[in-house]
PDB file of N, CA and C in Angstrom:
ATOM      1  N   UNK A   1       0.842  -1.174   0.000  1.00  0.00           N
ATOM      2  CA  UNK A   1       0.000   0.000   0.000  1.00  0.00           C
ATOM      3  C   UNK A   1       0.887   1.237   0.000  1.00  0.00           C
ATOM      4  N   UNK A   2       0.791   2.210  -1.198  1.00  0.00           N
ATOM      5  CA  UNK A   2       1.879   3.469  -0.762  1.00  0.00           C
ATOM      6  C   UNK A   2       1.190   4.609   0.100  1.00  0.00           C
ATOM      7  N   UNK A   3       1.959   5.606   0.631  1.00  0.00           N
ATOM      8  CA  UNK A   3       1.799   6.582   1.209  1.00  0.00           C
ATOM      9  C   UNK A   3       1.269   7.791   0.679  1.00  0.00           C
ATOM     10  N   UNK A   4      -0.225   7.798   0.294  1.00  0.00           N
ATOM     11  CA  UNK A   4      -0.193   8.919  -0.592  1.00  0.00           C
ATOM     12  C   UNK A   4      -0.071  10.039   0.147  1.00  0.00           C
ATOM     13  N   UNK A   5       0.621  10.893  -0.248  1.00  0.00           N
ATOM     14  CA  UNK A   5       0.991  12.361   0.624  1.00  0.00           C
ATOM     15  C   UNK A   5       0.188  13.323  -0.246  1.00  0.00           C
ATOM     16  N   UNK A   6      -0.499  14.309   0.241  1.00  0.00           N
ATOM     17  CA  UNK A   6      -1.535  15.624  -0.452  1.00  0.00           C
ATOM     18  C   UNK A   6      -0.340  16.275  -1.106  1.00  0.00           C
ATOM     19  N   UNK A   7      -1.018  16.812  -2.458  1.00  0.00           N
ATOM     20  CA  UNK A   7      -0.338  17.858  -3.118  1.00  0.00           C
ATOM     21  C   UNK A   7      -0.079  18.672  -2.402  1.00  0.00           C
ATOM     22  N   UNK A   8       0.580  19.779  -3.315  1.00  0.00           N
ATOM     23  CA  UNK A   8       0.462  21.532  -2.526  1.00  0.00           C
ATOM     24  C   UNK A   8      -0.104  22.160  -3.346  1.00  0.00           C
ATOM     25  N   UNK A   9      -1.453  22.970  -3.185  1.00  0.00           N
ATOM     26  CA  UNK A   9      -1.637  23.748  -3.948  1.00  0.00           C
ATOM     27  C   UNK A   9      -0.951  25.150  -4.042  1.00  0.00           C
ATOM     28  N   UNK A  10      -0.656  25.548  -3.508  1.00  0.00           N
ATOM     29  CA  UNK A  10       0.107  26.457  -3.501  1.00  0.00           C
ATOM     30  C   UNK A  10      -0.645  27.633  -2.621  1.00  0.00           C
ATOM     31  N   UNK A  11      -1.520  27.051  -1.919  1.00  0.00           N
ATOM     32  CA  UNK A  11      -2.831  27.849  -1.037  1.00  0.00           C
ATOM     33  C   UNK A  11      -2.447  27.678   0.299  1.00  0.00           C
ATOM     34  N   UNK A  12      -2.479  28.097   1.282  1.00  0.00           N
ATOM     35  CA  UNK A  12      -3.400  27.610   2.753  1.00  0.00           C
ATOM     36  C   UNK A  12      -4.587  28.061   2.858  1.00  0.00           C
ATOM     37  N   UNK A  13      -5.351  26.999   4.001  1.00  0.00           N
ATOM     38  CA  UNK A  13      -6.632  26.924   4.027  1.00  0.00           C
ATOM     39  C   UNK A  13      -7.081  28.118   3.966  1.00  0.00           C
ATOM     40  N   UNK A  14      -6.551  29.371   4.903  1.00  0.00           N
ATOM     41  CA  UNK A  14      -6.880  30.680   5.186  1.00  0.00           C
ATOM     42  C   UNK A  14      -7.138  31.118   3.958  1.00  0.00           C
ATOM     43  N   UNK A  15      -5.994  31.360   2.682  1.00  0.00           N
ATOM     44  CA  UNK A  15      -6.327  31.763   1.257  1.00  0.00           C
ATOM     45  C   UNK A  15      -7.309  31.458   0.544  1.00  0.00           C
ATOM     46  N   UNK A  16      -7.293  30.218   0.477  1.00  0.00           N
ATOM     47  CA  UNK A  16      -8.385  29.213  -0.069  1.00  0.00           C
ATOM     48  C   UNK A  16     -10.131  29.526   0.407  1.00  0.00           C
ATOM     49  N   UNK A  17     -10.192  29.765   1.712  1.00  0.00           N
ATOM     50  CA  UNK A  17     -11.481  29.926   2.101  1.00  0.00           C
ATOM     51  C   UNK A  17     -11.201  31.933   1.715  1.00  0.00           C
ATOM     52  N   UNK A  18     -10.367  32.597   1.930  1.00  0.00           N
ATOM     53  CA  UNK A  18     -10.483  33.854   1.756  1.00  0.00           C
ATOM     54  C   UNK A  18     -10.849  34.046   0.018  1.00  0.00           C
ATOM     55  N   UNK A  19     -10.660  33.131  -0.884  1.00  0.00           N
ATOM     56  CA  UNK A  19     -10.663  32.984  -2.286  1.00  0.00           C
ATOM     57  C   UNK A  19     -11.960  32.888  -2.552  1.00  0.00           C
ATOM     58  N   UNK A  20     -12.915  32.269  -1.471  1.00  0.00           N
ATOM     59  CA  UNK A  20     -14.246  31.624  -2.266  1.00  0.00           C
ATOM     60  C   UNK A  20     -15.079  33.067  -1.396  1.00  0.00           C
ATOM     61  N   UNK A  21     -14.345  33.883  -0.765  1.00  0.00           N
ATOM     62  CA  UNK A  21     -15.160  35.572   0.108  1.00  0.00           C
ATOM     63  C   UNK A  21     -15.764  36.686  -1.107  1.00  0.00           C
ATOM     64  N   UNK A  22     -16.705  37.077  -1.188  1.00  0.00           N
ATOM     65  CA  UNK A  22     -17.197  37.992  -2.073  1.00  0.00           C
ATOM     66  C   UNK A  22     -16.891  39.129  -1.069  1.00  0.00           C
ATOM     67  N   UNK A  23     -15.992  40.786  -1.145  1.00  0.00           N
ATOM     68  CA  UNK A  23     -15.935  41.939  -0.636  1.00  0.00           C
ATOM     69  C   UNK A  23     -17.527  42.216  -1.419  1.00  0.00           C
ATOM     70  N   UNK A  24     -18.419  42.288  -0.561  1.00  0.00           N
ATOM     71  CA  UNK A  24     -19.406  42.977  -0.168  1.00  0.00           C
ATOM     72  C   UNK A  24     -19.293  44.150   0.991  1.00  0.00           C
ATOM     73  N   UNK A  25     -19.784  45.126   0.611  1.00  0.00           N
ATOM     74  CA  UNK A  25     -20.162  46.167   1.940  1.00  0.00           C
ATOM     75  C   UNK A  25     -21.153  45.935   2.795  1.00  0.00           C
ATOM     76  N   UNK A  26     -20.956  45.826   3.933  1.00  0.00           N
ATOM     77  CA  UNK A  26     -21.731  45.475   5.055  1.00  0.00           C
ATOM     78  C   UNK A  26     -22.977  45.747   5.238  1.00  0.00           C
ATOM     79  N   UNK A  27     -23.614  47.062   4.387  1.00  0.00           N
ATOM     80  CA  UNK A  27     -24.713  47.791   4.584  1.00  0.00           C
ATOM     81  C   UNK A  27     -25.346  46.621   3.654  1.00  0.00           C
ATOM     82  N   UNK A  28     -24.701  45.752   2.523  1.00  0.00           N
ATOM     83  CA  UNK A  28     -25.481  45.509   1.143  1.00  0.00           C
ATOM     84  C   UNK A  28     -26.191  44.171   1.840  1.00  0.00           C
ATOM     85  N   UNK A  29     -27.699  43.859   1.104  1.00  0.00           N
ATOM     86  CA  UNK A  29     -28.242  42.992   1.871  1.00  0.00           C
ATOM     87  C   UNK A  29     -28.239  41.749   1.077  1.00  0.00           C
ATOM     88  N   UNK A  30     -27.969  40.762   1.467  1.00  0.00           N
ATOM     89  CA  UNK A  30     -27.542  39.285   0.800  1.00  0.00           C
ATOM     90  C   UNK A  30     -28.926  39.096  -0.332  1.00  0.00           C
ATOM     91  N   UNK A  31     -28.422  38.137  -1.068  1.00  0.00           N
ATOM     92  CA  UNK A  31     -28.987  37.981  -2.667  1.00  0.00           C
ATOM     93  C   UNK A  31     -30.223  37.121  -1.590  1.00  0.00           C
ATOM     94  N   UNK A  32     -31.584  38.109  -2.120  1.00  0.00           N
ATOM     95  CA  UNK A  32     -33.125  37.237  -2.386  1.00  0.00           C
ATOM     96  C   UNK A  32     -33.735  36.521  -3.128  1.00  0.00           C
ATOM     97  N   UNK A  33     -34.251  35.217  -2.644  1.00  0.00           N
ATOM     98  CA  UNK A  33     -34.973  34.493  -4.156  1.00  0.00           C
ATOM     99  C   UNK A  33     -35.751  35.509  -4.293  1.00  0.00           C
ATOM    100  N   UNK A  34     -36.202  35.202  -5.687  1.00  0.00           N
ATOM    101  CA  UNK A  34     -37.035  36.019  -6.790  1.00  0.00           C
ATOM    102  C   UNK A  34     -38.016  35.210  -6.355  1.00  0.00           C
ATOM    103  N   UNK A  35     -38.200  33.839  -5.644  1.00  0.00           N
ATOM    104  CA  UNK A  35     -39.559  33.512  -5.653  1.00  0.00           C
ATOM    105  C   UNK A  35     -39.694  31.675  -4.527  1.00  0.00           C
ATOM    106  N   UNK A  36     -40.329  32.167  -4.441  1.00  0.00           N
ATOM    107  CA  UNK A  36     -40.606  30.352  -3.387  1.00  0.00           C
ATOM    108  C   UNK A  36     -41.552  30.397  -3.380  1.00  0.00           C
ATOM    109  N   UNK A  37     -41.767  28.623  -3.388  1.00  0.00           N
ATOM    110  CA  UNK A  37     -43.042  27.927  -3.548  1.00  0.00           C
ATOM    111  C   UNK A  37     -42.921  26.497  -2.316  1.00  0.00           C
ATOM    112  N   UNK A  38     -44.151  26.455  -1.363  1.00  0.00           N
ATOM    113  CA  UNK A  38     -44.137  25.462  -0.449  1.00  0.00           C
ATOM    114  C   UNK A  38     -44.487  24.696  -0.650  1.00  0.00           C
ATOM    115  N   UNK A  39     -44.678  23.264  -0.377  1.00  0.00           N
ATOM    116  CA  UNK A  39     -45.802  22.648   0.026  1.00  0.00           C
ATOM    117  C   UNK A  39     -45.732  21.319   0.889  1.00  0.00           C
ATOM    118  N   UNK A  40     -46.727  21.089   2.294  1.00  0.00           N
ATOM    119  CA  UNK A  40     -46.099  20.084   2.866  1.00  0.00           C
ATOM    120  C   UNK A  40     -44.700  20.032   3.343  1.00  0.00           C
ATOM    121  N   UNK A  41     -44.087  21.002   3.791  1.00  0.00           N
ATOM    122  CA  UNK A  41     -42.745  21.175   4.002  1.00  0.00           C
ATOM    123  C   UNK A  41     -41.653  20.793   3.099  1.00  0.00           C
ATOM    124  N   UNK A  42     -41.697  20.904   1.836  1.00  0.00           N
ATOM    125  CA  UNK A  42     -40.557  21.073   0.960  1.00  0.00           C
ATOM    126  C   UNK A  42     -40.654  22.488   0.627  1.00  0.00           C
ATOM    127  N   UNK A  43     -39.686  22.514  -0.382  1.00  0.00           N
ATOM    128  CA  UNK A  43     -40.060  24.637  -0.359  1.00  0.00           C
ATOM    129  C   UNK A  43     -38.698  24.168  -1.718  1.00  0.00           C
ATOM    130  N   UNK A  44     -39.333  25.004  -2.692  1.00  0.00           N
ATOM    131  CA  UNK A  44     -38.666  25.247  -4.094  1.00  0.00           C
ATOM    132  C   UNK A  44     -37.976  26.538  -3.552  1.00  0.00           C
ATOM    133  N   UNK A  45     -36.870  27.231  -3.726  1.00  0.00           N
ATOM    134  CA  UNK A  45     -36.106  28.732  -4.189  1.00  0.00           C
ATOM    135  C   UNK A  45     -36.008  28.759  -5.269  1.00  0.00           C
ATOM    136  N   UNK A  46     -36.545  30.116  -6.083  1.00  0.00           N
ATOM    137  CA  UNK A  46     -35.738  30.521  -7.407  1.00  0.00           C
ATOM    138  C   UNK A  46     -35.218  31.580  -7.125  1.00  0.00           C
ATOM    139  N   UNK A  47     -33.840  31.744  -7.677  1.00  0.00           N
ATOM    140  CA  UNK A  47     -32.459  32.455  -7.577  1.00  0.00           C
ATOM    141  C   UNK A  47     -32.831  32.826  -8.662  1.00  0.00           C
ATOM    142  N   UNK A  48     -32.501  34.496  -9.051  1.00  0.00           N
ATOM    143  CA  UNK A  48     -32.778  35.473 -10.306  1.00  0.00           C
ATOM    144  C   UNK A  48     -30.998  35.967 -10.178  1.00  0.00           C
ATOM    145  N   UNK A  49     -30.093  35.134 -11.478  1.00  0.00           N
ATOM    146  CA  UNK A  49     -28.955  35.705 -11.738  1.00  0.00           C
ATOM    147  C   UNK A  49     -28.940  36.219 -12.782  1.00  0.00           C
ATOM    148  N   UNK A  50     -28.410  37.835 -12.565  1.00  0.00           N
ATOM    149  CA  UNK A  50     -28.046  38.156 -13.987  1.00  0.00           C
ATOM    150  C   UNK A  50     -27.039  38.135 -14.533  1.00  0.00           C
ATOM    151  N   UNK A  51     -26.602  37.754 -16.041  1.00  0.00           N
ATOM    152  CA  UNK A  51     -25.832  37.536 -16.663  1.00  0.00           C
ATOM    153  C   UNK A  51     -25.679  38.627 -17.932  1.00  0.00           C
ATOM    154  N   UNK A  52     -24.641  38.449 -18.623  1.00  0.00           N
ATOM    155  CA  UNK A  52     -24.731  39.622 -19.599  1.00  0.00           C
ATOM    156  C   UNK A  52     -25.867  39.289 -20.667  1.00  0.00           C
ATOM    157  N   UNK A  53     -26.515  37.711 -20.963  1.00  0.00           N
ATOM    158  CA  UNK A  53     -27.566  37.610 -21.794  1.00  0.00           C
ATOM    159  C   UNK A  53     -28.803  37.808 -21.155  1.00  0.00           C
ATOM    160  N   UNK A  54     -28.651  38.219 -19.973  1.00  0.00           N
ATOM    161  CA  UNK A  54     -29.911  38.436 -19.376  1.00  0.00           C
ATOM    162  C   UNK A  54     -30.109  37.756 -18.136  1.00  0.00           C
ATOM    163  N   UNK A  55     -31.267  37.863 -17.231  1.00  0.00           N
ATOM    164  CA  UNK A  55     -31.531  37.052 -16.194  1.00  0.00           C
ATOM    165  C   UNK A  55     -31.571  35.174 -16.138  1.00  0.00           C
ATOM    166  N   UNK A  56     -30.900  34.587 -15.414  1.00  0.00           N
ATOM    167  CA  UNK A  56     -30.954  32.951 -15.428  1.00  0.00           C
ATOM    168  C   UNK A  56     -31.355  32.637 -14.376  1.00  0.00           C
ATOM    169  N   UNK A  57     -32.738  31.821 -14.284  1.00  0.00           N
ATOM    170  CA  UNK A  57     -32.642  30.985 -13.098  1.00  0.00           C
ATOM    171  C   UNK A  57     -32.297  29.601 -12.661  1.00  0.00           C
ATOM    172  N   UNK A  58     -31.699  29.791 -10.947  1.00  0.00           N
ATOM    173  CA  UNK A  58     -31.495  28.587 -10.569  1.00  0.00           C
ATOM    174  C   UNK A  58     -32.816  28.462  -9.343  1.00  0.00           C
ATOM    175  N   UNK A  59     -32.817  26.981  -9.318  1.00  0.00           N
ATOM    176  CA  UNK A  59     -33.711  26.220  -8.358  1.00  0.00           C
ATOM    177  C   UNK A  59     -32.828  25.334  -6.926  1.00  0.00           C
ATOM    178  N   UNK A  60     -33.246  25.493  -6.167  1.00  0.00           N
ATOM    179  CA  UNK A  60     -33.059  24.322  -5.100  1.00  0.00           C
ATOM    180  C   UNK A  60     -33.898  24.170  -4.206  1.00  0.00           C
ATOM    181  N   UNK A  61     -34.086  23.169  -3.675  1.00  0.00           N
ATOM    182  CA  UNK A  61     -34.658  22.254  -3.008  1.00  0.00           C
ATOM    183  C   UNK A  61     -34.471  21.826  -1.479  1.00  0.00           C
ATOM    184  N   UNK A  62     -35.911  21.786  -0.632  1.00  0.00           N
ATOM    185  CA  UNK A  62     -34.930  21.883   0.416  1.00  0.00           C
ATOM    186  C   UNK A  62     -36.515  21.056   1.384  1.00  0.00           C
ATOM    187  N   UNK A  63     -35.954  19.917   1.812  1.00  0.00           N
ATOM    188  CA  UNK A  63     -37.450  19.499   3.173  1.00  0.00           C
ATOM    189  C   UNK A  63     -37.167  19.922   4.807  1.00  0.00           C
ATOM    190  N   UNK A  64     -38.353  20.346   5.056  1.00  0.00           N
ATOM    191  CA  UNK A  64     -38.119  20.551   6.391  1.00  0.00           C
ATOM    192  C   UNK A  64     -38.513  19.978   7.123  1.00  0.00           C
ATOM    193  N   UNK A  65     -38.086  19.448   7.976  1.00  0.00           N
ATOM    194  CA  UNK A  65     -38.957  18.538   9.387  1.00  0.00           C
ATOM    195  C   UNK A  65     -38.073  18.587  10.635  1.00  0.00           C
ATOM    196  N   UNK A  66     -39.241  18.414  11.815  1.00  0.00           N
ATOM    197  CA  UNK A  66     -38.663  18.587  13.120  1.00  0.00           C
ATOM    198  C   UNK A  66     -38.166  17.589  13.866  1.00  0.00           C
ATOM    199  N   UNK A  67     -37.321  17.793  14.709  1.00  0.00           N
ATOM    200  CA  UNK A  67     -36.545  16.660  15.359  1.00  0.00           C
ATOM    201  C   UNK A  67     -36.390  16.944  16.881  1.00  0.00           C
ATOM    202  N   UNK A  68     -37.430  16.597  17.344  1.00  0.00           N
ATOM    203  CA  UNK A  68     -37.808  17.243  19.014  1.00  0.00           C
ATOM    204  C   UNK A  68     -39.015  18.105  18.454  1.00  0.00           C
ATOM    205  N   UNK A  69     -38.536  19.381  19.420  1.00  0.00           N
ATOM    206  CA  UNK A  69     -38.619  20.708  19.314  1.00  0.00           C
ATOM    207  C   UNK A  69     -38.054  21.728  17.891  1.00  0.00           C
ATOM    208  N   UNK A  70     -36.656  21.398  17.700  1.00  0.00           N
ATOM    209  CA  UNK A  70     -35.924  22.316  16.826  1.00  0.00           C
ATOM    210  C   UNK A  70     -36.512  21.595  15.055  1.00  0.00           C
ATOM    211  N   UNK A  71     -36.374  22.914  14.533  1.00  0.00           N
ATOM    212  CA  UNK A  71     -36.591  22.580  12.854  1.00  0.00           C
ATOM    213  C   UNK A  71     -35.694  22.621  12.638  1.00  0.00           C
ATOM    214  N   UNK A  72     -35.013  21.269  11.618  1.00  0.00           N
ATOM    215  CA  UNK A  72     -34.259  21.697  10.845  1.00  0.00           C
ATOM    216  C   UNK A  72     -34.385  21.393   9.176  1.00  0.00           C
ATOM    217  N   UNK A  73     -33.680  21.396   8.243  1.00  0.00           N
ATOM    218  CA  UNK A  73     -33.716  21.043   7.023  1.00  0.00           C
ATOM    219  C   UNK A  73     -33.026  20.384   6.345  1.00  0.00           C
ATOM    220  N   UNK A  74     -33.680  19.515   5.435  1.00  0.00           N
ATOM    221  CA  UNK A  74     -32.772  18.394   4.552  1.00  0.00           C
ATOM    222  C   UNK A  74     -32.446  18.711   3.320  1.00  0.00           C
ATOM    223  N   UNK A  75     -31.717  17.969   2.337  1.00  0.00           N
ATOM    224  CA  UNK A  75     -31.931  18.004   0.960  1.00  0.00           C
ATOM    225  C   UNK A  75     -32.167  16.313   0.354  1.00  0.00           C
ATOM    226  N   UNK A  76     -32.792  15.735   1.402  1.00  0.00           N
ATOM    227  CA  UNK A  76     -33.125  14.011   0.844  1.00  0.00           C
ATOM    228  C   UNK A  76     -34.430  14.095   1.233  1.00  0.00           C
ATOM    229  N   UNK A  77     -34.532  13.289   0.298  1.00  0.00           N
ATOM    230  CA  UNK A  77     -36.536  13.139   0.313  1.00  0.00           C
ATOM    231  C   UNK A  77     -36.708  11.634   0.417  1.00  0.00           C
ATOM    232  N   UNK A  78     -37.469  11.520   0.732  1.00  0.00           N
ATOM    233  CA  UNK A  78     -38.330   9.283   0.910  1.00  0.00           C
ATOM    234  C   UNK A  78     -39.153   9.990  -0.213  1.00  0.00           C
ATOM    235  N   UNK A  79     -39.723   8.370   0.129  1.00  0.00           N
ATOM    236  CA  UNK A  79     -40.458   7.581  -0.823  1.00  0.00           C
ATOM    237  C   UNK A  79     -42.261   8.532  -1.173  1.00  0.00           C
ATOM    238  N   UNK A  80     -42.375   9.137   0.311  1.00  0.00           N
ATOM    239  CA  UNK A  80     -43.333   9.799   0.320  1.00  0.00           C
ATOM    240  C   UNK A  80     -43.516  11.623  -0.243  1.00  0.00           C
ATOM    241  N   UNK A  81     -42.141  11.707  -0.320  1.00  0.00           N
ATOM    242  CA  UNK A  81     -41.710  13.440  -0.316  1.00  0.00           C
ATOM    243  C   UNK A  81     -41.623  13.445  -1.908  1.00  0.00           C
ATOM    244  N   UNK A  82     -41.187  11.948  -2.584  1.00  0.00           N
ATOM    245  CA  UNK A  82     -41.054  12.193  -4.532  1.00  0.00           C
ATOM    246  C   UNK A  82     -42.283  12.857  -4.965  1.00  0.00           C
ATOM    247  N   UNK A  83     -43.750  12.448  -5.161  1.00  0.00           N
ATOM    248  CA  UNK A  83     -44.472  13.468  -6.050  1.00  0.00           C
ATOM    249  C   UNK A  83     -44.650  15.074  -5.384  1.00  0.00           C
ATOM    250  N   UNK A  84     -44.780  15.024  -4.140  1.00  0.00           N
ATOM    251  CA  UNK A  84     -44.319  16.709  -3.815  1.00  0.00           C
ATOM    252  C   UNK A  84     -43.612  17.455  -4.388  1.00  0.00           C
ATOM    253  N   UNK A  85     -42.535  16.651  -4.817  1.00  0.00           N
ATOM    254  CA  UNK A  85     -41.051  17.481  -4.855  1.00  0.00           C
ATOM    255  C   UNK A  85     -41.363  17.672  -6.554  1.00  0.00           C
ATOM    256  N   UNK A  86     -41.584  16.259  -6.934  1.00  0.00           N
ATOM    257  CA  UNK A  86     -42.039  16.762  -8.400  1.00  0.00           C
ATOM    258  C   UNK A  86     -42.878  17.847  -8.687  1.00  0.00           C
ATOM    259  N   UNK A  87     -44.247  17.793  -8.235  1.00  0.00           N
ATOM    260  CA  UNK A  87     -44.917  18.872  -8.238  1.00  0.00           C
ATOM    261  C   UNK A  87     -44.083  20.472  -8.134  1.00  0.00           C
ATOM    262  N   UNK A  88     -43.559  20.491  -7.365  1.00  0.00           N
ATOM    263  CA  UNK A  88     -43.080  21.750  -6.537  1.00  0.00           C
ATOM    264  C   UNK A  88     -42.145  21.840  -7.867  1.00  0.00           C
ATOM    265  N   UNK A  89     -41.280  20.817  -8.471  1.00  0.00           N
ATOM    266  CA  UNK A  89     -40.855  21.434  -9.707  1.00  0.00           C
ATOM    267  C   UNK A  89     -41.101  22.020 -10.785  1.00  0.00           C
ATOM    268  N   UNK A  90     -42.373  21.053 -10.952  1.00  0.00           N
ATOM    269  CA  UNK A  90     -42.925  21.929 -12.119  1.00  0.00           C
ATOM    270  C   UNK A  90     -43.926  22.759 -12.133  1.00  0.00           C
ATOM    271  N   UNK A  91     -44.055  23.381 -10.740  1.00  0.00           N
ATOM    272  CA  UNK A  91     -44.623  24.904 -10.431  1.00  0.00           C
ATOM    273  C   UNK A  91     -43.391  25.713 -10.049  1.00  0.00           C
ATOM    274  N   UNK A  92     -42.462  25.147 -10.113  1.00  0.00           N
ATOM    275  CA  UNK A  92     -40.937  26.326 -10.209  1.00  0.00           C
ATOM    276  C   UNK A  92     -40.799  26.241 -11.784  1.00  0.00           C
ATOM    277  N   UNK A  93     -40.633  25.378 -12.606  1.00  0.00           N
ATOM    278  CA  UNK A  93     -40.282  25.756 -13.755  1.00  0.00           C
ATOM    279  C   UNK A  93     -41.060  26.556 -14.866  1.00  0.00           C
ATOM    280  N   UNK A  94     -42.780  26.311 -13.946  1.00  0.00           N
ATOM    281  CA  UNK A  94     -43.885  26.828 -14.357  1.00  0.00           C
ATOM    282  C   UNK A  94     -43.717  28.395 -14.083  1.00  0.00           C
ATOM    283  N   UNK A  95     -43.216  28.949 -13.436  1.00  0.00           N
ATOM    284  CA  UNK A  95     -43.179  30.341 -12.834  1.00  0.00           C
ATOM    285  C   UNK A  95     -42.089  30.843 -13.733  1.00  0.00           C
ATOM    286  N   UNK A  96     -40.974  29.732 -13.487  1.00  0.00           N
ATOM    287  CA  UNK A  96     -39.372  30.699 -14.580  1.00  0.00           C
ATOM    288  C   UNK A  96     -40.157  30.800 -15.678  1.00  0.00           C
ATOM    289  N   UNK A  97     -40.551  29.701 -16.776  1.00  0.00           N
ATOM    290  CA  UNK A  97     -40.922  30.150 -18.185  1.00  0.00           C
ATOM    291  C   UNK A  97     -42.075  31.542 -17.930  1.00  0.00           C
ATOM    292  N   UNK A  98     -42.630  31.461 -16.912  1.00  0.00           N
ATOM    293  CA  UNK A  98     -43.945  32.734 -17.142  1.00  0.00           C
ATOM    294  C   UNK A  98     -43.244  34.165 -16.991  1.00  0.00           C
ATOM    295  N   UNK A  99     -42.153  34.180 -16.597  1.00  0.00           N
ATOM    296  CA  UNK A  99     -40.940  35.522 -16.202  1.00  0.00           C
ATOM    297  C   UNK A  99     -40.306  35.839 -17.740  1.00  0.00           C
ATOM    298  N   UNK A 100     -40.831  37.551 -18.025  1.00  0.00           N
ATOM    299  CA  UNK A 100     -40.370  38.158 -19.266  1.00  0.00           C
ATOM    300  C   UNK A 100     -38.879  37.656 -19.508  1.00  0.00           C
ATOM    301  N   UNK A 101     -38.620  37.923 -20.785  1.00  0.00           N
ATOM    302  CA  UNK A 101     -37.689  37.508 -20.854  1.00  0.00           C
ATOM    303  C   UNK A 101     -36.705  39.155 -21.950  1.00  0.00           C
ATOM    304  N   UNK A 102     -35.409  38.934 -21.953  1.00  0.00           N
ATOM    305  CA  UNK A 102     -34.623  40.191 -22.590  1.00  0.00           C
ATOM    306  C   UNK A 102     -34.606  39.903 -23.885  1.00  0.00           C
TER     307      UNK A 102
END
């Protein structure tokens, strides 16, 4: 069995995580979906990015359920959460195509 030893990227962690930092000004208020859709505790986000051809959206996905007291959230669904989640997609993709376009 050999010793595999890690490259070097030529980073430390400090750089590396300082690399993936957007300089934002403190006053500026973090990026809002353009839109969410619930149901049964899954919840669609659409993300409105603009690009130089115009606005693109992204989607994600997200279930929520409680564990005690505290909520928290997943990104795995059972057997019971698949046609929800379907649904919930294609009333997100139903909403992007209905959004003007440039």
């Amino acid at each position: 069995m050999k010793n595999k030893t890690p490259r070097w990227s030529g980073q430390t962690k400090k750089e590396k995580s300082m690399s993936k930092q957007t300089n934002k000004p403190a006053t500026e208020t973090p990026n809002k979906p353009a839109h969410e859709i619930r149901v049964n505790g899954i919840r669609a986000t659409i993300w409105a990015n603009q690009t130089e051809k115009g606005v693109r959206y992204n989607t994600t996905f997200e279930r929520s359920y409680k564990d005690g007291e505290e909520w928290k959230n997943s990104d795995s669904y059972g057997r019971e959460d698949l046609l929800v989640l379907a649904y919930i997609a294609k009333e997100a993709f139903r909403w992007i195509v209905s959004q003007p376009s440039k």
